[in-house]
C-alpha atoms as a PDB file:
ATOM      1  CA  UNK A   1     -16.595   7.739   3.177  1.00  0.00           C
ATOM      2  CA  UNK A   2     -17.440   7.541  -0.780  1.00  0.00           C
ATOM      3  CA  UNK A   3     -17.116   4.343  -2.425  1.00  0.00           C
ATOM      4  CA  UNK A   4     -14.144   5.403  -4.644  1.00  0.00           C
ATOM      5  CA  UNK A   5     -11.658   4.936  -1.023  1.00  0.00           C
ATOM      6  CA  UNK A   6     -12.742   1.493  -0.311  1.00  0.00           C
ATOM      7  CA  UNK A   7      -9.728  -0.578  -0.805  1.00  0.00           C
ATOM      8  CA  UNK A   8      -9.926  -2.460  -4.244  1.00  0.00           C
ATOM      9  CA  UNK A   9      -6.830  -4.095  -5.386  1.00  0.00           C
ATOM     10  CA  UNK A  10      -6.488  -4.443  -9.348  1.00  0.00           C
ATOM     11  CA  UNK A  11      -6.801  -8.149 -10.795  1.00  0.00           C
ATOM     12  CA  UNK A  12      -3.314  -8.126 -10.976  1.00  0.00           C
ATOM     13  CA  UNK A  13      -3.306  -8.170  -7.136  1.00  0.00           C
ATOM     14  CA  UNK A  14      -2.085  -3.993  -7.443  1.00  0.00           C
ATOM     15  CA  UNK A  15      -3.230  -2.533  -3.946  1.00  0.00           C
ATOM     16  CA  UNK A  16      -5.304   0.459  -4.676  1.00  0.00           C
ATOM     17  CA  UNK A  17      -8.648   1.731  -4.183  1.00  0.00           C
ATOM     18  CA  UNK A  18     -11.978   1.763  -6.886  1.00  0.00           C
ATOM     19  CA  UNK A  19     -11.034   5.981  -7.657  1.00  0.00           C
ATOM     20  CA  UNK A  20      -7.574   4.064  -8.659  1.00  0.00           C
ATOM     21  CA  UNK A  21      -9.589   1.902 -10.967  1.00  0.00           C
ATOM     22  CA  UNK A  22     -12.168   4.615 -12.255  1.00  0.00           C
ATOM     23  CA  UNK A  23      -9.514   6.866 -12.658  1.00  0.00           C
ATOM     24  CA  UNK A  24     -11.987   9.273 -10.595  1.00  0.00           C
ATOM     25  CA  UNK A  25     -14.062   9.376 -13.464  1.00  0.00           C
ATOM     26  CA  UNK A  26     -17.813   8.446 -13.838  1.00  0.00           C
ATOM     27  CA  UNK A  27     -18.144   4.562 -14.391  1.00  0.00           C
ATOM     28  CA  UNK A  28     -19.915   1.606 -14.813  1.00  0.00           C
ATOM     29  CA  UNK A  29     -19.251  -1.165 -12.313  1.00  0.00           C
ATOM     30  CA  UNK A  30     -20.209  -4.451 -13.265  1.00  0.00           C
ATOM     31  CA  UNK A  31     -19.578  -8.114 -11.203  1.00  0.00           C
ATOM     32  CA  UNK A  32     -18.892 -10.192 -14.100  1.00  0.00           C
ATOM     33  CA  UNK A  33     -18.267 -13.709 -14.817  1.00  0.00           C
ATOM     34  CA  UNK A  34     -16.225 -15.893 -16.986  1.00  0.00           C
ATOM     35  CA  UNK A  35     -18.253 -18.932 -16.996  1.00  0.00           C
ATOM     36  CA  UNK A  36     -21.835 -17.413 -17.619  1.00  0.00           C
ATOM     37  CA  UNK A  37     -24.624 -17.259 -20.208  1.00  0.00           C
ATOM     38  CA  UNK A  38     -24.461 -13.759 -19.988  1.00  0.00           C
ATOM     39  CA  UNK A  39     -20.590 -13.960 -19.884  1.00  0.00           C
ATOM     40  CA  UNK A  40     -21.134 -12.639 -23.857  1.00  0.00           C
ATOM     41  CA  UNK A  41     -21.747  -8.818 -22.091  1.00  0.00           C
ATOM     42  CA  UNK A  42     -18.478  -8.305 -22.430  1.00  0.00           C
ATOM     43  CA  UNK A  43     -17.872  -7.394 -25.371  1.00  0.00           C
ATOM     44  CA  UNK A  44     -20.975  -4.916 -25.180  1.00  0.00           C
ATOM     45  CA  UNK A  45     -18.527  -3.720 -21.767  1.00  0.00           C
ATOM     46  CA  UNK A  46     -15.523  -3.218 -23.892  1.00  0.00           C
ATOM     47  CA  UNK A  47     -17.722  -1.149 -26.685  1.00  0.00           C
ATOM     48  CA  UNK A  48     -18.724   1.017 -24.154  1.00  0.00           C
ATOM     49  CA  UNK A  49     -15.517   1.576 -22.595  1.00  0.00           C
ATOM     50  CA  UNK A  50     -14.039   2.429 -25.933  1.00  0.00           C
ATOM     51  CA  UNK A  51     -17.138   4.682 -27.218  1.00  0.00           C
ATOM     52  CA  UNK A  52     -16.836   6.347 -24.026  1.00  0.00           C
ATOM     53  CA  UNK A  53     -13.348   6.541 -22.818  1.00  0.00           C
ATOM     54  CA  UNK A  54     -12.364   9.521 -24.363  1.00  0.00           C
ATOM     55  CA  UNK A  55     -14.863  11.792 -23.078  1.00  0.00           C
ATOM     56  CA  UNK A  56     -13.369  10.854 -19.201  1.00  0.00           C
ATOM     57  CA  UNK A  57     -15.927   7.307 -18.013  1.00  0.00           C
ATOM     58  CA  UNK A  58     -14.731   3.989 -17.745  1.00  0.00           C
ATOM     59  CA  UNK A  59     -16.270   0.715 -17.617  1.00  0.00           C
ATOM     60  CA  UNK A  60     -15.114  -1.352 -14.383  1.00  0.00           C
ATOM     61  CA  UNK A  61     -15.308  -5.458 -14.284  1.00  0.00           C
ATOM     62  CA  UNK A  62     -15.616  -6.698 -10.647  1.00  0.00           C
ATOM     63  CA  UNK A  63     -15.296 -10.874 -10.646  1.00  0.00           C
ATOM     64  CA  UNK A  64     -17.405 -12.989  -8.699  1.00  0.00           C
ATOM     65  CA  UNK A  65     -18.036 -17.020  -7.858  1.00  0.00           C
ATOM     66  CA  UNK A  66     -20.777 -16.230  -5.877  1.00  0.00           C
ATOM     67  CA  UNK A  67     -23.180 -17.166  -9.095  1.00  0.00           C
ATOM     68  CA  UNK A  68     -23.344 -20.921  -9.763  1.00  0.00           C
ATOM     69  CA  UNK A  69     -19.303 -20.835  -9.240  1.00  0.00           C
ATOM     70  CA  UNK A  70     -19.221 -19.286 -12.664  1.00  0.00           C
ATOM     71  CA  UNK A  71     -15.728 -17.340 -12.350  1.00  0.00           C
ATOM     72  CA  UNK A  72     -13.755 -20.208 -10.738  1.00  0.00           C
ATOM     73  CA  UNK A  73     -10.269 -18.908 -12.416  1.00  0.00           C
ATOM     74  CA  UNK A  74      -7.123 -17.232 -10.806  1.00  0.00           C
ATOM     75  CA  UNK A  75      -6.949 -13.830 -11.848  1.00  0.00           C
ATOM     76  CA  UNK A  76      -4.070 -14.671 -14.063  1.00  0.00           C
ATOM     77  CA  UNK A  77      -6.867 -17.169 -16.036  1.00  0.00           C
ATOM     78  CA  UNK A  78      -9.355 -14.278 -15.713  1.00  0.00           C
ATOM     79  CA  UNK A  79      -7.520 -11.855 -17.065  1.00  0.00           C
ATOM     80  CA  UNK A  80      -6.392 -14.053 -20.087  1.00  0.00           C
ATOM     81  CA  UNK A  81      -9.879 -14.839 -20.679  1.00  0.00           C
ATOM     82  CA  UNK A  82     -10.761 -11.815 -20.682  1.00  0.00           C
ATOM     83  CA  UNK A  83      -8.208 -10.493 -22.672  1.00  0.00           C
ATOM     84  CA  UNK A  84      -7.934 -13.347 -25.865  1.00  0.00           C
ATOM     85  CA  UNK A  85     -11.576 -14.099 -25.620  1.00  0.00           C
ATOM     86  CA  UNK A  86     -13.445 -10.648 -25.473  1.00  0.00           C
ATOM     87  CA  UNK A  87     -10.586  -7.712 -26.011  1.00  0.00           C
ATOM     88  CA  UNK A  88     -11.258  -6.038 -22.776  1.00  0.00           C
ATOM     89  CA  UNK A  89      -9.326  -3.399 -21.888  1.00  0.00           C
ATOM     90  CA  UNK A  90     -11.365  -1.698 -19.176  1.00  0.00           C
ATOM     91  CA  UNK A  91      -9.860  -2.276 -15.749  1.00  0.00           C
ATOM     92  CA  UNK A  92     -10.947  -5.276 -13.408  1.00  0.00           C
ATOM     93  CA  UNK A  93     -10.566  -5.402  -9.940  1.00  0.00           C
ATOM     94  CA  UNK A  94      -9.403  -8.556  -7.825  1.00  0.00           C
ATOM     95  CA  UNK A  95     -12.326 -11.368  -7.413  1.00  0.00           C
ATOM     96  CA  UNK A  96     -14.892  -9.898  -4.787  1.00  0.00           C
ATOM     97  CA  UNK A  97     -18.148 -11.302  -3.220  1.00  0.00           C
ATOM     98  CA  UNK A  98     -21.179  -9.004  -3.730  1.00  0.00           C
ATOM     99  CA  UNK A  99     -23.728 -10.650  -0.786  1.00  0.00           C
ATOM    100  CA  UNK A 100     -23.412 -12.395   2.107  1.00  0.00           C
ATOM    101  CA  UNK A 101     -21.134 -11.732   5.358  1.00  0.00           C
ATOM    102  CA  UNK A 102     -17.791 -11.333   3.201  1.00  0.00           C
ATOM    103  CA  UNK A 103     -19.611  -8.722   0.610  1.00  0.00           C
ATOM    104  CA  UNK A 104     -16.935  -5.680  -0.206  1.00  0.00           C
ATOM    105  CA  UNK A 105     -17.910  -2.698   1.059  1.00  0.00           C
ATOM    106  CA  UNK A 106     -17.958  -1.167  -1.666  1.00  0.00           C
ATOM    107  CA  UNK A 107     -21.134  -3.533  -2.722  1.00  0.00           C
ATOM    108  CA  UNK A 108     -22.538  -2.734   0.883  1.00  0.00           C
ATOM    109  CA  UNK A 109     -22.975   1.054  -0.460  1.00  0.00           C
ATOM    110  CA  UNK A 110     -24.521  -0.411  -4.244  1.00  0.00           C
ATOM    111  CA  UNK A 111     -26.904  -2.749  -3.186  1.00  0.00           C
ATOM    112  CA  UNK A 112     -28.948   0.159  -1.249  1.00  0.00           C
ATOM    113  CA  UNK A 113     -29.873   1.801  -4.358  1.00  0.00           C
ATOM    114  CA  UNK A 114     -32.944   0.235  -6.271  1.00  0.00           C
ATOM    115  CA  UNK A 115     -32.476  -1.028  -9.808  1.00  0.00           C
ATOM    116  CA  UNK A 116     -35.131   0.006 -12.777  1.00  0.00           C
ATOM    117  CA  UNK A 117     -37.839  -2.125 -11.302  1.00  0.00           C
ATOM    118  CA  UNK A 118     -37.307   0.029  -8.225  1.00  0.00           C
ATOM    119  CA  UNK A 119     -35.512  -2.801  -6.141  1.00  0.00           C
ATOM    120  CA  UNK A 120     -32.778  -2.832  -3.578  1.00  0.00           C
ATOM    121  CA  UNK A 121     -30.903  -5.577  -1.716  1.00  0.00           C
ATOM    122  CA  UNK A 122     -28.482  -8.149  -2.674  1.00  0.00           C
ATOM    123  CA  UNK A 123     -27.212  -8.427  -6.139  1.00  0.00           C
ATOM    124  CA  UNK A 124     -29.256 -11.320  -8.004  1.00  0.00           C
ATOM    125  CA  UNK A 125     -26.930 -12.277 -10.422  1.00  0.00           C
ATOM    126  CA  UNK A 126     -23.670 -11.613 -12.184  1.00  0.00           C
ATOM    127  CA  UNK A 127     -23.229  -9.399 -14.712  1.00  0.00           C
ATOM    128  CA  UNK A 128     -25.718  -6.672 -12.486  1.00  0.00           C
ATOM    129  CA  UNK A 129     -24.704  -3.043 -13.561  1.00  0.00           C
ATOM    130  CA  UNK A 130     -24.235  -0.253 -11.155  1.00  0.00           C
ATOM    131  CA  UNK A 131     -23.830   3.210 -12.959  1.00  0.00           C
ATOM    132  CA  UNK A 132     -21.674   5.668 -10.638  1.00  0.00           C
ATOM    133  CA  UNK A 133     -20.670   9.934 -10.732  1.00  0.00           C
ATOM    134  CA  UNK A 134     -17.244  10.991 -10.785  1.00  0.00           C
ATOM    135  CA  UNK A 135     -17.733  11.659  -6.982  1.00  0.00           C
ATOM    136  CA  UNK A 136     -18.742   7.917  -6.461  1.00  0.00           C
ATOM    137  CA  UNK A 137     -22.420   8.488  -5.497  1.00  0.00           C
ATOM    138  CA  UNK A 138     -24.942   5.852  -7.084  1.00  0.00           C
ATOM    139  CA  UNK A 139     -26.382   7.320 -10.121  1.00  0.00           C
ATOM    140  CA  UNK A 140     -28.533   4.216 -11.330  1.00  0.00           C
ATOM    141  CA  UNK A 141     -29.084   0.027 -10.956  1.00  0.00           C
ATOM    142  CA  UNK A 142     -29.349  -2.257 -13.748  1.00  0.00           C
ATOM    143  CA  UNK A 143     -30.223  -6.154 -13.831  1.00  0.00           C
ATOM    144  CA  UNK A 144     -28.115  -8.461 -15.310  1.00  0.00           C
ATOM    145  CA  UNK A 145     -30.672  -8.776 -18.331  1.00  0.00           C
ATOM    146  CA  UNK A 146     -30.334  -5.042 -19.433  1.00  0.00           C
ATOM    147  CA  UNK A 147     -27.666  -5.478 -22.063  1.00  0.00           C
ATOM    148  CA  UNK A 148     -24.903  -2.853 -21.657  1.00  0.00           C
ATOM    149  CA  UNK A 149     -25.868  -0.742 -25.017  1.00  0.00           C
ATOM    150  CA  UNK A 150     -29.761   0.039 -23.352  1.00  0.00           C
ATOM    151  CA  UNK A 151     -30.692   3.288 -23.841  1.00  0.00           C
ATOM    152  CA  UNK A 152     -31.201   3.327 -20.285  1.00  0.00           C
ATOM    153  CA  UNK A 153     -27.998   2.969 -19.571  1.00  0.00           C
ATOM    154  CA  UNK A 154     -26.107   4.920 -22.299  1.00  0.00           C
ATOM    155  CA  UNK A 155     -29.033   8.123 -21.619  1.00  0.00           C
ATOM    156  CA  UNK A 156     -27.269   7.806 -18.213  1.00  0.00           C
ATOM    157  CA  UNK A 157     -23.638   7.571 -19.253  1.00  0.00           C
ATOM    158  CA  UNK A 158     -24.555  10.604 -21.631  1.00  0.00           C
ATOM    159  CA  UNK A 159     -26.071  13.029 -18.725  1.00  0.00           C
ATOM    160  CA  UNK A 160     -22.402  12.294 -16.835  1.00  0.00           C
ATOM    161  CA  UNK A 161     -20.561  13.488 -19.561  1.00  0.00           C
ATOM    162  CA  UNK A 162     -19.396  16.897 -21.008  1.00  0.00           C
END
């Protein structure tokens, strides 16, 4: 089964799946935070999204708490956060936990691909980057430290794209 049918309800508590939330288009899934130091990636996120957007790939924010408790909010606070403080407009998905017995299954399908340093396994932080196809395959990996606007990241975006 490809990632994009795992159910993923928006963070408005919408049922749907993650092809609701990428809009079957290719995408960049990021667990993100509210209450981080790298919590400032969002508005990186949201330029991407917008630079993006209209030639069909989408930028999708996945919460998590499993990082120091950093994203402790409802997803009515998360969303307002989101919202006032950075301008995002790319969709979010419900609060999710990336590792451990409880991780979404959709991150039991990301965390087998290895990230630029060529390593695989659990997700080490928030904000980690996960660059997908339109048919949900794993294109690429990204640590939380490789800002969104990296060249190896948008080089990526741009070989997905007409």
């Amino acid at each position: 089964m490809s990632i994009l049918d795992a159910p993923l309800a928006r963070l408005d508590g919408t049922p749907g799946t993650l092809r609701d939330l990428t809009g079957g288009r290719p995408a960049l899934l990021v667990n993100v935070a509210s209450k981080c130091g790298l919590t400032p990636q969002y508005s990186t996120l949201e330029e991407i999204h917008a630079a993006y957007a209209d030639r069909g790939f989408t930028v999708v924010g996945l919460p998590c708490n499993q990082f120091g408790g950093q994203e402790p909010g409802s997803s009515e606070e998360i969303a307002e956060f989101c919202s006032a403080t950075y301008g995002v407009t790319f969709p979010m998905s419900e609060k999710v936990d990336v590792n451990g017995d409880d991780r979404h299954e959709i991150f039991s399908q990301l965390v087998e691909t290895p990230n630029e340093s060529g390593e695989a396994g659990d997700v080490q932080w928030n904000f980690e980057k996960f660059l997908i196809g339109a048919d949900g395959a794993v294109v690429a990996r990204f640590n939380p430290g490789v800002l969104p606007d990296d060249e190896q990241i948008t080089g990526q975006i741009e070989s997905l794209l007409p």
